[in-house]
PDB file of N, CA and C in Angstrom:
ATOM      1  N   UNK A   1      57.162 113.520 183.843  1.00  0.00           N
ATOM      2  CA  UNK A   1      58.379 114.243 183.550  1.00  0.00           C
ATOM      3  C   UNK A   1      58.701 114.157 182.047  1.00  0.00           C
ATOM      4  N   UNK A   2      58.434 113.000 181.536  1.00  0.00           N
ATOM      5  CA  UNK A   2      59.107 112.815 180.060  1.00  0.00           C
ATOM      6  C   UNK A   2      57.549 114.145 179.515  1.00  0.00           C
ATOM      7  N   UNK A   3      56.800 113.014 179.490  1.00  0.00           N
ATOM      8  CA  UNK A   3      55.555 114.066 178.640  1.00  0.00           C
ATOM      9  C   UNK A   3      56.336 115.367 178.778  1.00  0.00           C
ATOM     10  N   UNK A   4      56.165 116.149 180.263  1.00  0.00           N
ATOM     11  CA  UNK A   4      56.341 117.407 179.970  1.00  0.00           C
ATOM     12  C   UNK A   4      57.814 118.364 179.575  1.00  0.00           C
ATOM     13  N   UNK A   5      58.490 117.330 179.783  1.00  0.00           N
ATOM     14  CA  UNK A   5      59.810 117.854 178.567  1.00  0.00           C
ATOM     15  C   UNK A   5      59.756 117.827 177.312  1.00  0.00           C
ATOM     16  N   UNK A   6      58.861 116.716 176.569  1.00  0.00           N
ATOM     17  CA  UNK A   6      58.761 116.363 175.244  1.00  0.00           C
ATOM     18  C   UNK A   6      57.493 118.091 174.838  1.00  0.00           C
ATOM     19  N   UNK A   7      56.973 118.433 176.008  1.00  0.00           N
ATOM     20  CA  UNK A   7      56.056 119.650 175.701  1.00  0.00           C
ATOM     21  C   UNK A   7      57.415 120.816 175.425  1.00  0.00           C
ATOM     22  N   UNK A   8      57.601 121.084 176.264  1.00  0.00           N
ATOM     23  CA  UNK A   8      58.788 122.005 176.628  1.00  0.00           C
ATOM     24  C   UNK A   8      59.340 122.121 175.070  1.00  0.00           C
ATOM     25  N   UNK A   9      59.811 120.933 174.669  1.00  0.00           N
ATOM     26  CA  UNK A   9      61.069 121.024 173.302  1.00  0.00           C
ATOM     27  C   UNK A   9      59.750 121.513 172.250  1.00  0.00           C
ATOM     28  N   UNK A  10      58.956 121.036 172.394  1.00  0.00           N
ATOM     29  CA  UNK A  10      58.072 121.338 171.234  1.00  0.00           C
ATOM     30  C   UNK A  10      57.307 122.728 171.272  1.00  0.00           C
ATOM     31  N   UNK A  11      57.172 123.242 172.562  1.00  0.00           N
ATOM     32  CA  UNK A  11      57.035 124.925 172.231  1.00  0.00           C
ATOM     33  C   UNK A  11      58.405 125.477 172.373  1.00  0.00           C
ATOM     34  N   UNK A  12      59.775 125.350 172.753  1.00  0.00           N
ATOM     35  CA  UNK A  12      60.590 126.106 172.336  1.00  0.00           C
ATOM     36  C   UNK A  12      61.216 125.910 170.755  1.00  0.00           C
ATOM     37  N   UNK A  13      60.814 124.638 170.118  1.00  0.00           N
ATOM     38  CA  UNK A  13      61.038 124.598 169.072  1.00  0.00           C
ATOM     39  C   UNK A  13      60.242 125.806 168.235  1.00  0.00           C
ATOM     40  N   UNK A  14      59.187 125.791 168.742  1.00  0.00           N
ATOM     41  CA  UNK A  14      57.912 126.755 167.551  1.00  0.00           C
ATOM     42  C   UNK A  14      58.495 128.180 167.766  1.00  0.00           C
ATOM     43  N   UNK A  15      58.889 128.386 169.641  1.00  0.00           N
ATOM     44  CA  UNK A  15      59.694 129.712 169.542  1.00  0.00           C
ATOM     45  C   UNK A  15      60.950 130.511 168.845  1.00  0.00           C
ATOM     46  N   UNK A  16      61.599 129.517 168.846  1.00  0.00           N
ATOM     47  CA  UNK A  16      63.018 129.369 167.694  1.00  0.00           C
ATOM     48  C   UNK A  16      62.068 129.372 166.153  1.00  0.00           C
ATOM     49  N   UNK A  17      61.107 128.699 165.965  1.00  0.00           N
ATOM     50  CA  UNK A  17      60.809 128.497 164.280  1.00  0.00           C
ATOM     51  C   UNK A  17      60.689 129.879 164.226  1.00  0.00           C
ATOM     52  N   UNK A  18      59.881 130.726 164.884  1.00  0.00           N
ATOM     53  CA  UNK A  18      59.205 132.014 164.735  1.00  0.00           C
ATOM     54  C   UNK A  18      60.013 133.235 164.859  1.00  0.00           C
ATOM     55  N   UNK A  19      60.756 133.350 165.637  1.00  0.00           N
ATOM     56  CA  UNK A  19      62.289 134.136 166.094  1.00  0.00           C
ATOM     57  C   UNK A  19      63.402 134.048 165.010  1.00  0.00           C
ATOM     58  N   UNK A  20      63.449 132.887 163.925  1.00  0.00           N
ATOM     59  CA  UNK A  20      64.826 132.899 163.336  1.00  0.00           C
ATOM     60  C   UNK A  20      64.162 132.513 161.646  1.00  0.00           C
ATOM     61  N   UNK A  21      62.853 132.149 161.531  1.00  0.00           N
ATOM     62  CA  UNK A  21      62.735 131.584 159.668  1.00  0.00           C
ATOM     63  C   UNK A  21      62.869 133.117 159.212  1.00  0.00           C
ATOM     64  N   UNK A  22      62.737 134.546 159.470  1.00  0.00           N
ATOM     65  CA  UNK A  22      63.011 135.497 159.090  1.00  0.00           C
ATOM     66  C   UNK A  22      64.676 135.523 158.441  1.00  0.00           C
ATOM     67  N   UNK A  23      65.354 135.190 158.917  1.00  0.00           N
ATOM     68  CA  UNK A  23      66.942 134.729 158.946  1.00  0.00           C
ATOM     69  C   UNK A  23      67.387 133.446 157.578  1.00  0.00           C
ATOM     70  N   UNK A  24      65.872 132.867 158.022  1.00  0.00           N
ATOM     71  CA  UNK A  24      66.224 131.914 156.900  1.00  0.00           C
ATOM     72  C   UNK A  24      66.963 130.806 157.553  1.00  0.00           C
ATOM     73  N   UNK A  25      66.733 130.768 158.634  1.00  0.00           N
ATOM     74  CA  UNK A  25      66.806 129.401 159.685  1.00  0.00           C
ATOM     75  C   UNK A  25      65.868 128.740 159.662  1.00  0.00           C
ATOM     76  N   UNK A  26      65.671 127.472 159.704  1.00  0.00           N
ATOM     77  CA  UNK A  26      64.382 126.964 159.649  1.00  0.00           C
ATOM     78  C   UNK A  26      64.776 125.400 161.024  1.00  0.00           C
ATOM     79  N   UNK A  27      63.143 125.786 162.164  1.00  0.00           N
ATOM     80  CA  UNK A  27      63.462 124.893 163.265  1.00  0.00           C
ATOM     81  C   UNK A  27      62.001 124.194 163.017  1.00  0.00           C
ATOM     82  N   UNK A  28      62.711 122.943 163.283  1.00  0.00           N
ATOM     83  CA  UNK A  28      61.494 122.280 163.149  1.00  0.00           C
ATOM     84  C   UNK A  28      61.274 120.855 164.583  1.00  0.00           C
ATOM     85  N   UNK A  29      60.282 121.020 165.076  1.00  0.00           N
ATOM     86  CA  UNK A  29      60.344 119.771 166.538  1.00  0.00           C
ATOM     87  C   UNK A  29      59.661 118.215 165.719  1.00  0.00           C
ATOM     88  N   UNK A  30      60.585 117.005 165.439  1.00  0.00           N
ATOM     89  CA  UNK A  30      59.404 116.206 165.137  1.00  0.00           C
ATOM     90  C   UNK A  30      58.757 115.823 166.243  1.00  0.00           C
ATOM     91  N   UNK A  31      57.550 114.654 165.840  1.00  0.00           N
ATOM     92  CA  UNK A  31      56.808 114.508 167.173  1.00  0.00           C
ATOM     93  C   UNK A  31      55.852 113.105 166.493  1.00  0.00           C
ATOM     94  N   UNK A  32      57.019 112.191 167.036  1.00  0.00           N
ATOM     95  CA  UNK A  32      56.682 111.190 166.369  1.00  0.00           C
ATOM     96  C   UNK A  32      55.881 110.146 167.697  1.00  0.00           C
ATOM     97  N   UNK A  33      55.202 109.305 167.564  1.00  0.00           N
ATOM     98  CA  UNK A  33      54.416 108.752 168.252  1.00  0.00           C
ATOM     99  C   UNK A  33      55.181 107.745 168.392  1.00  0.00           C
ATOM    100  N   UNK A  34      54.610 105.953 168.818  1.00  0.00           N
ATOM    101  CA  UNK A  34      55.392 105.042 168.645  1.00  0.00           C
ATOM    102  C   UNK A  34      56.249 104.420 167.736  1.00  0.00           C
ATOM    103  N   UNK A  35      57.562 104.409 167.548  1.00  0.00           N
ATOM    104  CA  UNK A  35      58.100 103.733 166.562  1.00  0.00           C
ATOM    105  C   UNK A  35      58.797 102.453 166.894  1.00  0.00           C
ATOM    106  N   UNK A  36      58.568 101.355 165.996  1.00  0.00           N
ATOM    107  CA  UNK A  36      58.577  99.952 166.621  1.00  0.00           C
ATOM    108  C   UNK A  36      60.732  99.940 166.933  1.00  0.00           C
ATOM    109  N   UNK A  37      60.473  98.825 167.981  1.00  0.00           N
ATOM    110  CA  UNK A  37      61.914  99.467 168.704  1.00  0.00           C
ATOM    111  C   UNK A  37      61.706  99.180 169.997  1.00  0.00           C
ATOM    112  N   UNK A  38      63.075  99.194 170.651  1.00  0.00           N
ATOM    113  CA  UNK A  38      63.153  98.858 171.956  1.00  0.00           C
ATOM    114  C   UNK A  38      62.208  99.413 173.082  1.00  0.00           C
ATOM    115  N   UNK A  39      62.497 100.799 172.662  1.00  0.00           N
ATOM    116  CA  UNK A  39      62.033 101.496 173.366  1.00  0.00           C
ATOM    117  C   UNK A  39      60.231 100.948 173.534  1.00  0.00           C
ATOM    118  N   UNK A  40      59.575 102.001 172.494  1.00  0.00           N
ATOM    119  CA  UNK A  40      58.515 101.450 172.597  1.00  0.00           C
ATOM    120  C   UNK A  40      57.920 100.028 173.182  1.00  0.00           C
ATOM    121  N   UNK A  41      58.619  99.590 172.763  1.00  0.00           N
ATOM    122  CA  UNK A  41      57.991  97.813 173.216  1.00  0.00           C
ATOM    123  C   UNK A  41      57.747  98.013 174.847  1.00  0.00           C
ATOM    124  N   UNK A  42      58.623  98.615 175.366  1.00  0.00           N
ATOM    125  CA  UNK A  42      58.182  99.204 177.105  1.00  0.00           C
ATOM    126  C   UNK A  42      56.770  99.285 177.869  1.00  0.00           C
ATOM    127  N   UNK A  43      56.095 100.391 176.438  1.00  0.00           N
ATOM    128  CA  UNK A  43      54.960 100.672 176.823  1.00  0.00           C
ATOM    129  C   UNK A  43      54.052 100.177 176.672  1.00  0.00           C
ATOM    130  N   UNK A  44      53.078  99.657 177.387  1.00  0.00           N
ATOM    131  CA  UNK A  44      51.735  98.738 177.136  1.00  0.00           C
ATOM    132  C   UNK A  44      50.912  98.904 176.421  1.00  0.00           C
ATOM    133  N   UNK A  45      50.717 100.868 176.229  1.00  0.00           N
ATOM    134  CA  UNK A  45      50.022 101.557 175.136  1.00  0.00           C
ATOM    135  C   UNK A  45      50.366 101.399 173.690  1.00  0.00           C
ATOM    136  N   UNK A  46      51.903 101.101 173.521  1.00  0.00           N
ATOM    137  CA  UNK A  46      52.129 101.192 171.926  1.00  0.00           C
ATOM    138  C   UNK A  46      51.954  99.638 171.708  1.00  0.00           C
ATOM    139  N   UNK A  47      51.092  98.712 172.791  1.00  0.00           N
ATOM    140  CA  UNK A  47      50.497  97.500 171.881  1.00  0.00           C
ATOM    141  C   UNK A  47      49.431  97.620 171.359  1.00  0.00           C
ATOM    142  N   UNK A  48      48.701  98.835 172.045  1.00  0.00           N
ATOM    143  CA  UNK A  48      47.028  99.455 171.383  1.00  0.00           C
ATOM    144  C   UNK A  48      47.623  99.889 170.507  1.00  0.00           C
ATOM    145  N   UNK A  49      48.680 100.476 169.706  1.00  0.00           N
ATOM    146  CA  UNK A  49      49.037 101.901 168.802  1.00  0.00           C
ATOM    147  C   UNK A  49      49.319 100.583 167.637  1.00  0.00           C
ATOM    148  N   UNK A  50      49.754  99.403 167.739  1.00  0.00           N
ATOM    149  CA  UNK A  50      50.768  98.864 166.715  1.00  0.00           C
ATOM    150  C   UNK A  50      50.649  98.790 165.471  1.00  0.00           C
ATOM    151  N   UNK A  51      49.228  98.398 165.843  1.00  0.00           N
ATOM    152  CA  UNK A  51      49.019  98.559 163.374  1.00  0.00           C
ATOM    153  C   UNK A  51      48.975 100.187 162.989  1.00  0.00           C
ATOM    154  N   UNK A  52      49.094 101.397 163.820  1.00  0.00           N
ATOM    155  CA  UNK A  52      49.742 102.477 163.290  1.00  0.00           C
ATOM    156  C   UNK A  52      51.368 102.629 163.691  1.00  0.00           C
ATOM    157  N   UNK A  53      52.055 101.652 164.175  1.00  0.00           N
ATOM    158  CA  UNK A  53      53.353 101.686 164.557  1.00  0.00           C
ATOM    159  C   UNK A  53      54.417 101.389 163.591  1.00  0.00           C
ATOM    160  N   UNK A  54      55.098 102.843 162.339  1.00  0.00           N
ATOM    161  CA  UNK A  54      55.857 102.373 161.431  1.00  0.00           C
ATOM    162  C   UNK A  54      57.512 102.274 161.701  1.00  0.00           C
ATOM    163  N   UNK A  55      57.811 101.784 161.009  1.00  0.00           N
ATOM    164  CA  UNK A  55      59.583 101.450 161.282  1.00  0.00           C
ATOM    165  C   UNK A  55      60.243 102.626 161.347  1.00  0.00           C
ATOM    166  N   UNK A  56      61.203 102.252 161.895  1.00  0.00           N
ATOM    167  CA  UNK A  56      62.522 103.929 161.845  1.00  0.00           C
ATOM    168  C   UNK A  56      62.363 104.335 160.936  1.00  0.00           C
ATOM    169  N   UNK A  57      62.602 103.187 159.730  1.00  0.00           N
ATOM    170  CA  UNK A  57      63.458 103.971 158.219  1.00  0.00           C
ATOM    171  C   UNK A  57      62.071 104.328 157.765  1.00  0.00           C
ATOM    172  N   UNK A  58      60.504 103.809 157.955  1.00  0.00           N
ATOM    173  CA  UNK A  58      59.423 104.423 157.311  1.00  0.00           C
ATOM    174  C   UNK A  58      59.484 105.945 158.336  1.00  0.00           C
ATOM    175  N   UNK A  59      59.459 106.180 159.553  1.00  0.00           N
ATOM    176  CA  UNK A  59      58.936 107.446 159.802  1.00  0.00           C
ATOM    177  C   UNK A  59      60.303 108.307 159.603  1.00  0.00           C
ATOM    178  N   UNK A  60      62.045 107.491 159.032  1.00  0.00           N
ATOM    179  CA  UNK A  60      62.663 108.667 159.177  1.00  0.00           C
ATOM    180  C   UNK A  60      62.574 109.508 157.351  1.00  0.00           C
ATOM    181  N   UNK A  61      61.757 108.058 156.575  1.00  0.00           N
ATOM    182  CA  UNK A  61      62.172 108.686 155.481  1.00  0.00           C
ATOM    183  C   UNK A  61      60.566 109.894 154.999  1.00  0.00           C
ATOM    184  N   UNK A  62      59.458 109.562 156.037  1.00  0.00           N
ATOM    185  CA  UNK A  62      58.443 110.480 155.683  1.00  0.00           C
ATOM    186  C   UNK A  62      59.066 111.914 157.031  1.00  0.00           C
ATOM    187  N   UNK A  63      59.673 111.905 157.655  1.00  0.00           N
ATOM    188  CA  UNK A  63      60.218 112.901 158.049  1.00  0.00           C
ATOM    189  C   UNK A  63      61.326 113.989 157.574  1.00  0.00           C
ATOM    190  N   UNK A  64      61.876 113.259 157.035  1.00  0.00           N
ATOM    191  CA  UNK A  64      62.506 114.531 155.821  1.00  0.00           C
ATOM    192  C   UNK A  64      61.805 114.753 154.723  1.00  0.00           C
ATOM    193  N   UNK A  65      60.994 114.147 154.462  1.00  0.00           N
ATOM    194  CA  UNK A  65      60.109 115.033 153.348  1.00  0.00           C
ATOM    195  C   UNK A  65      59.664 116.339 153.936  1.00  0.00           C
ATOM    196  N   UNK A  66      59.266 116.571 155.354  1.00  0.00           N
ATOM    197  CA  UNK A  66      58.869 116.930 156.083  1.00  0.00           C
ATOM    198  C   UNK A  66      59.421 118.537 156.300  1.00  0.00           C
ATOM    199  N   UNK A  67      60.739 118.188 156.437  1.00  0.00           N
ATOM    200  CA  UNK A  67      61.714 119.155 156.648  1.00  0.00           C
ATOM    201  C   UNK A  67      61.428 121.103 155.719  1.00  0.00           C
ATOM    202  N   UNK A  68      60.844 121.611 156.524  1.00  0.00           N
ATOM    203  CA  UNK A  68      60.741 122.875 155.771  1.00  0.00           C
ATOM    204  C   UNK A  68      59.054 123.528 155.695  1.00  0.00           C
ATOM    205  N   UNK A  69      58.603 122.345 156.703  1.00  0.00           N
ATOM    206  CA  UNK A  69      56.933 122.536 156.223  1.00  0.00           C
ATOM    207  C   UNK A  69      56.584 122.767 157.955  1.00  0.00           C
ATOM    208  N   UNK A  70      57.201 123.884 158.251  1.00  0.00           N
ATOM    209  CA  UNK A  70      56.375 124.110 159.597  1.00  0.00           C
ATOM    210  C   UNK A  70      56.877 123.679 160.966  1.00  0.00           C
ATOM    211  N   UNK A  71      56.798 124.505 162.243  1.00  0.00           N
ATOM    212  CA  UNK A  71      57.634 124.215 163.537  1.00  0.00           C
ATOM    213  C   UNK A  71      57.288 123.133 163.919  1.00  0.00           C
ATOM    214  N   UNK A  72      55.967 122.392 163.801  1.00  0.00           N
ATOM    215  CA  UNK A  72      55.668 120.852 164.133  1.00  0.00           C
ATOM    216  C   UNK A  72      55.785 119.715 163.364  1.00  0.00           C
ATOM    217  N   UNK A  73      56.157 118.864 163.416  1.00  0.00           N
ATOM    218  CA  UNK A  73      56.372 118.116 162.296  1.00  0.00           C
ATOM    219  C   UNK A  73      55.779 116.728 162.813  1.00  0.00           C
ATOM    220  N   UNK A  74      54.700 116.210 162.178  1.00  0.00           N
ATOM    221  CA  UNK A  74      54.085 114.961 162.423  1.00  0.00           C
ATOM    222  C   UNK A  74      53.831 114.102 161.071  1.00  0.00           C
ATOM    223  N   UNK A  75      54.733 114.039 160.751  1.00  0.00           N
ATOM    224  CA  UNK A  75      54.424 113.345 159.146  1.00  0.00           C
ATOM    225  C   UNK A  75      54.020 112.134 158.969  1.00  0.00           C
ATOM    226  N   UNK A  76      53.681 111.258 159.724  1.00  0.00           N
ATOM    227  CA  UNK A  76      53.325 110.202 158.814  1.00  0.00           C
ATOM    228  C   UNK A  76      52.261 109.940 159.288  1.00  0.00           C
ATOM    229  N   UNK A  77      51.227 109.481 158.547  1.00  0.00           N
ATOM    230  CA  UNK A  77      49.563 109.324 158.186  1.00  0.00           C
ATOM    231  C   UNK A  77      49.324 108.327 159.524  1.00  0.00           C
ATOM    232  N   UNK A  78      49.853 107.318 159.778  1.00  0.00           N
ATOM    233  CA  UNK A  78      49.622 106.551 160.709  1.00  0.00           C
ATOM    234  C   UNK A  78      49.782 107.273 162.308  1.00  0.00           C
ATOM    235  N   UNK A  79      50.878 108.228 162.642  1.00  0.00           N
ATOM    236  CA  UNK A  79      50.870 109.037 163.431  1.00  0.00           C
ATOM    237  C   UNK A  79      49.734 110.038 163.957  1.00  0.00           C
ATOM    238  N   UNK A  80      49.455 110.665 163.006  1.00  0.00           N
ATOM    239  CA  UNK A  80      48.281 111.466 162.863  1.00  0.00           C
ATOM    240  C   UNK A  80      47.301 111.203 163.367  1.00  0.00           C
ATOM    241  N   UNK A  81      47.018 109.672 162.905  1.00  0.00           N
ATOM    242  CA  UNK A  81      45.672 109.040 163.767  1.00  0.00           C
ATOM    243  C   UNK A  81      45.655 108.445 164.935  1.00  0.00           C
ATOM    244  N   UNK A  82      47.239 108.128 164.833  1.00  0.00           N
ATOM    245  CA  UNK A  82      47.146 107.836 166.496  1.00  0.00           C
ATOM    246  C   UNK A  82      47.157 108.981 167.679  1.00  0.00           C
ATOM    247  N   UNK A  83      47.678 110.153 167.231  1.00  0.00           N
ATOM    248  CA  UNK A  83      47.998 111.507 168.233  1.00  0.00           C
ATOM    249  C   UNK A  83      46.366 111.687 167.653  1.00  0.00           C
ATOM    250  N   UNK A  84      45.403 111.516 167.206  1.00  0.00           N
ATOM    251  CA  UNK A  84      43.786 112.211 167.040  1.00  0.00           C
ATOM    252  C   UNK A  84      43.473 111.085 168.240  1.00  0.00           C
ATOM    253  N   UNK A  85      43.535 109.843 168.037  1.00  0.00           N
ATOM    254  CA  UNK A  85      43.105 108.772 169.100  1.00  0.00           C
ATOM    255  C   UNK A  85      43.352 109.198 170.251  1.00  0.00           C
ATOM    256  N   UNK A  86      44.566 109.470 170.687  1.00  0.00           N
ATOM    257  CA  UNK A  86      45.530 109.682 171.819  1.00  0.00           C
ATOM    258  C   UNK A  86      44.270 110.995 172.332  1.00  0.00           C
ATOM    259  N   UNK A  87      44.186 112.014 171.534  1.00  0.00           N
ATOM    260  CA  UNK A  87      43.719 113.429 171.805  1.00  0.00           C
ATOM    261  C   UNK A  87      41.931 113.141 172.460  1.00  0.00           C
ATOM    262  N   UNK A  88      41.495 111.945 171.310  1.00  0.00           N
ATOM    263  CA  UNK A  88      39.738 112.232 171.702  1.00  0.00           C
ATOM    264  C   UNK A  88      39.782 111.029 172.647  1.00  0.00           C
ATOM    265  N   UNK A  89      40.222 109.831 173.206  1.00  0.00           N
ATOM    266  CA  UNK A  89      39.958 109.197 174.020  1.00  0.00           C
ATOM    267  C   UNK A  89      40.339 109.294 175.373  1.00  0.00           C
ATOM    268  N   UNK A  90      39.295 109.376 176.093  1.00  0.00           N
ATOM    269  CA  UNK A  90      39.512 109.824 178.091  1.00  0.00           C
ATOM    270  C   UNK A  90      40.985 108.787 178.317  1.00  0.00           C
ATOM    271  N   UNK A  91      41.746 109.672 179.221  1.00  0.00           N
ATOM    272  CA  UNK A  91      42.725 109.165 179.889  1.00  0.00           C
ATOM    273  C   UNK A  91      42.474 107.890 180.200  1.00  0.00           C
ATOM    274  N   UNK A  92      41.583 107.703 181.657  1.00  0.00           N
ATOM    275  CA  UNK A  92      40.963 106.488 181.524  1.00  0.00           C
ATOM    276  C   UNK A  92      40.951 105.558 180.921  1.00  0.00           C
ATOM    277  N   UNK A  93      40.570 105.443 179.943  1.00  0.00           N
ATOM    278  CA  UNK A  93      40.469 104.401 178.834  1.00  0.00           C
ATOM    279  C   UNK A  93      41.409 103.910 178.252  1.00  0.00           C
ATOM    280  N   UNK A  94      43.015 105.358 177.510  1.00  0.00           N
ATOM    281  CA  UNK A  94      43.954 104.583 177.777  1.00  0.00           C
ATOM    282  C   UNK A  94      44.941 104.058 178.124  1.00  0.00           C
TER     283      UNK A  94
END
């Protein structure tokens, strides 16, 4: 259920980016992976993720850099490699 709501916001975000930057609205979905925090600590997976796991204030301050560069927004370098990990390794595994 979560996954596929977190899908949901992130293609109606791209639908809104595409429908309104003509306007000079600009929508952007972030799509941040684990960030260290209550939450996370939950999941068993973000103990595999942790040496790419940056703080609030690191992924909130590479996320407004962010702001203006496109309906997806995955900004920080450590993210990146974990959503490529996440993408090429069989379910299974993790």
């Amino acid at each position: 259920m979560y996954a596929a709501t977190k899908h949901y916001v992130a293609w109606f975000s791209k639908c809104l980016h595409v429908e309104y930057r003509s306007k000079g609205i600009d929508v952007q979905c972030q799509a941040p992976f684990f960030v260290t925090g209550a939450m996370a600590s939950g999941f068993s997976e973000a103990k595999l993720f942790a040496p790419l796991t940056p703080t609030p204030d690191d992924y909130a301050r590479a996320a407004a850099r962010w702001i203006g560069h496109g309906a997806l927004c995955v900004p920080n370098l450590r993210h990146q490699i974990a959503w490529f990990i996440a993408y090429v390794v069989p379910d299974w595994l993790l």
